[in-house]
C-alpha atoms as a PDB file:
ATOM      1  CA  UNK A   1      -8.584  12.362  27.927  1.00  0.00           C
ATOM      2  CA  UNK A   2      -6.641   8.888  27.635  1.00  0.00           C
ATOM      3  CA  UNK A   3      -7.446   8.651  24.341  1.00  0.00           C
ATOM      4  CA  UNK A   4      -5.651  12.289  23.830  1.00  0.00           C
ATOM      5  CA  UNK A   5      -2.695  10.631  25.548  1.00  0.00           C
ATOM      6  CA  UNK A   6      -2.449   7.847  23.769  1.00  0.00           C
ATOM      7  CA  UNK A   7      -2.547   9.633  20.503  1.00  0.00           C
ATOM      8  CA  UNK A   8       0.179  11.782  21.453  1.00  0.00           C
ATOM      9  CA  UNK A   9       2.473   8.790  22.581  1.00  0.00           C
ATOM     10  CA  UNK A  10       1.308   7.317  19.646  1.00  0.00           C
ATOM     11  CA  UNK A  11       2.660  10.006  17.001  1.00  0.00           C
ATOM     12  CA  UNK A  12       5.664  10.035  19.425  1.00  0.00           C
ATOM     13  CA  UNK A  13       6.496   6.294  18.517  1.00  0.00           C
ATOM     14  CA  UNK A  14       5.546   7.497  15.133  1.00  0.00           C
ATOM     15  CA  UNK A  15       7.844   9.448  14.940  1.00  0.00           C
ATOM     16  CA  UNK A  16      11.053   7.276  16.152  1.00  0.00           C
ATOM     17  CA  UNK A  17      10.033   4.444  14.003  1.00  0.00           C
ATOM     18  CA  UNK A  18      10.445   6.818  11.055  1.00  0.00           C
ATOM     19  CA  UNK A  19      14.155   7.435  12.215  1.00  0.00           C
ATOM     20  CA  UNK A  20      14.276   3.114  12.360  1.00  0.00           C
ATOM     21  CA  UNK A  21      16.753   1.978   9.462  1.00  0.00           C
ATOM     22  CA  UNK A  22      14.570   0.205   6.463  1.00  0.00           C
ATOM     23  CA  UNK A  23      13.892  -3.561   6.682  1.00  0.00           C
ATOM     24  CA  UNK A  24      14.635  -6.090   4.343  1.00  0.00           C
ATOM     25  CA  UNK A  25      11.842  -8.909   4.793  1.00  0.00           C
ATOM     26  CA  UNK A  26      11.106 -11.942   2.565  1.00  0.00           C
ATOM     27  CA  UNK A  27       7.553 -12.366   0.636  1.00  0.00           C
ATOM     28  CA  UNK A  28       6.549 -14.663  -1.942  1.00  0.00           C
ATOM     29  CA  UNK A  29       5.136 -12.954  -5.319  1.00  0.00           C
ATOM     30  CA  UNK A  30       2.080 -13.987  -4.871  1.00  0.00           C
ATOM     31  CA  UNK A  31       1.199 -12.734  -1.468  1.00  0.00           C
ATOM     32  CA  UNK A  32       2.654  -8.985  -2.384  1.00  0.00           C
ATOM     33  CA  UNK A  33       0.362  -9.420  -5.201  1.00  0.00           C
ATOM     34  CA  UNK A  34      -2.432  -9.870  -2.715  1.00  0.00           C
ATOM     35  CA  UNK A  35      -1.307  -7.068  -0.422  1.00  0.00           C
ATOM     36  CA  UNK A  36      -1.416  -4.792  -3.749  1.00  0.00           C
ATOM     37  CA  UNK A  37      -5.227  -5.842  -4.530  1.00  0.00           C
ATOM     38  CA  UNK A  38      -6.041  -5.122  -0.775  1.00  0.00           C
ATOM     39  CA  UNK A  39      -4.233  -1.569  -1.348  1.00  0.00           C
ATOM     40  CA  UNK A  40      -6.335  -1.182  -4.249  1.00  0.00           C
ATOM     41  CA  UNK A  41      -9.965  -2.156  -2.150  1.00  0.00           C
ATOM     42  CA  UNK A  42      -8.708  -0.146   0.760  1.00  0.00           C
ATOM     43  CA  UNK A  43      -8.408   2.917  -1.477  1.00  0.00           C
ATOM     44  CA  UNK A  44     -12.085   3.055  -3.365  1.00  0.00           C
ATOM     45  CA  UNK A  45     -12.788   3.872   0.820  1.00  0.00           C
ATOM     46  CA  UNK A  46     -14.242   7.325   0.774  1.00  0.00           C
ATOM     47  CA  UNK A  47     -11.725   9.996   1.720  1.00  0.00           C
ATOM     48  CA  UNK A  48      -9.159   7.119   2.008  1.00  0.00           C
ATOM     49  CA  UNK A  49      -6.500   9.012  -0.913  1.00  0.00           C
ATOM     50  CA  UNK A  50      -7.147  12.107   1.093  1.00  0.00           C
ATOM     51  CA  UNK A  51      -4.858  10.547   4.130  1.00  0.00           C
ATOM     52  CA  UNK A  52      -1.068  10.688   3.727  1.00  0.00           C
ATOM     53  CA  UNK A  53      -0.918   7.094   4.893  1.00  0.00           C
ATOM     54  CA  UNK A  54      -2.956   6.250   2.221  1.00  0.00           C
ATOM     55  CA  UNK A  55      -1.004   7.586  -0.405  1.00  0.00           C
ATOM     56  CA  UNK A  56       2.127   6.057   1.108  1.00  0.00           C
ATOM     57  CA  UNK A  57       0.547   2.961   0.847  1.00  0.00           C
ATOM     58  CA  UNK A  58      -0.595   3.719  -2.994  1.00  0.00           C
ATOM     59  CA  UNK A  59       2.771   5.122  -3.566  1.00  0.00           C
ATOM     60  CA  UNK A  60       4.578   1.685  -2.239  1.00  0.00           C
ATOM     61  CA  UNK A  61       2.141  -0.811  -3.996  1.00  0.00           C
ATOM     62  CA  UNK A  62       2.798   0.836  -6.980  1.00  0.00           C
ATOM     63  CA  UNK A  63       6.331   0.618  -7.273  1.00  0.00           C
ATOM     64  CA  UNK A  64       6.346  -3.252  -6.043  1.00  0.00           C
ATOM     65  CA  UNK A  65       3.818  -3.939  -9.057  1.00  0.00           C
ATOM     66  CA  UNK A  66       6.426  -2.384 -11.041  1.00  0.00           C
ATOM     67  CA  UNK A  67       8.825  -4.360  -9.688  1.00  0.00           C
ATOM     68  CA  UNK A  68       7.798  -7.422  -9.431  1.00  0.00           C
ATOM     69  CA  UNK A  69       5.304  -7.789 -12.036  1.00  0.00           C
ATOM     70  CA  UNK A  70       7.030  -6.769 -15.307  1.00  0.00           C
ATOM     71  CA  UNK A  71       4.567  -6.632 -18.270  1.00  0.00           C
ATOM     72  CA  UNK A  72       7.400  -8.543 -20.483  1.00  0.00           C
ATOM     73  CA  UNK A  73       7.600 -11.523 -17.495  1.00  0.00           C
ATOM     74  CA  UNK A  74       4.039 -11.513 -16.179  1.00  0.00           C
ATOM     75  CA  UNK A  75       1.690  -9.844 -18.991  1.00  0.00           C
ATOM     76  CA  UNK A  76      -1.369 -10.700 -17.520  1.00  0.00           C
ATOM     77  CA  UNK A  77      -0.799 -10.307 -13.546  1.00  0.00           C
ATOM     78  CA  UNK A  78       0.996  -7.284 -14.847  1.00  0.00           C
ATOM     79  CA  UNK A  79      -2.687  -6.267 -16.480  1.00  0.00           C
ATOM     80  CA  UNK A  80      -4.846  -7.138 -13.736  1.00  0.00           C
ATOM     81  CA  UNK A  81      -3.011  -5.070 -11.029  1.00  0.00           C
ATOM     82  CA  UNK A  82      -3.195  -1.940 -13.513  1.00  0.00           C
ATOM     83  CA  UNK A  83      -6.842  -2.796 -14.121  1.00  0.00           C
ATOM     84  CA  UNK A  84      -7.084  -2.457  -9.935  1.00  0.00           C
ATOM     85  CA  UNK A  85      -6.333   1.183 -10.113  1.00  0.00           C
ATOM     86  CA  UNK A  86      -9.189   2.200 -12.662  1.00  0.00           C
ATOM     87  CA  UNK A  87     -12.434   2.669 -10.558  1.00  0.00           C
ATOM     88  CA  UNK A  88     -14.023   2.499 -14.494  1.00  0.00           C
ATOM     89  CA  UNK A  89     -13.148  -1.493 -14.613  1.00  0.00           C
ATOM     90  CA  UNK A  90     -15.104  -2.051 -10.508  1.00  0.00           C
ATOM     91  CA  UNK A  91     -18.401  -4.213 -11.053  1.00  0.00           C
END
């Protein structure tokens, strides 16, 4: 039962820190490109791009490898985060 509770005031919380304004915080380059290679091990989890957090957390690495990695500026960091994605390049 207090497990049932705190899951409820959990999605409650959830729910006003949605509503919270966006944050601006400041990361080197080189530990966002770490957080986007733990996105990418965190996904090859079974069922883990069946969860909507999941694919938030896809979505968002994505666009900061985008971002922050241009091919023309960073070719080959550029490459290896791409490679992450492809379950075909995993030894």
């Amino acid at each position: 039962m207090e497990q049932e509770v705190t899951f409820k005031k959990f999605v409650g919380e959830m729910a006003a820190i949605g509503r919270e304004p966006s944050v601006i915080i400041d990361i080197p380059k080189a530990t966002v490109f770490s957080i986007i290679s733990t996105i990418q091990l965190a996904s090859r989890h079974p069922g883990a791009r069946a969860s909507a957090t999941a694919r938030e957390a896809i979505e968002v690495a994505r666009q900061w490898q985008v971002l922050m990695f241009p091919v023309e500026q960073f070719p080959v960091a550029a490459q290896l985060l791409e490679d992450g994605w492809n379950k075909e390049l995993d030894y």
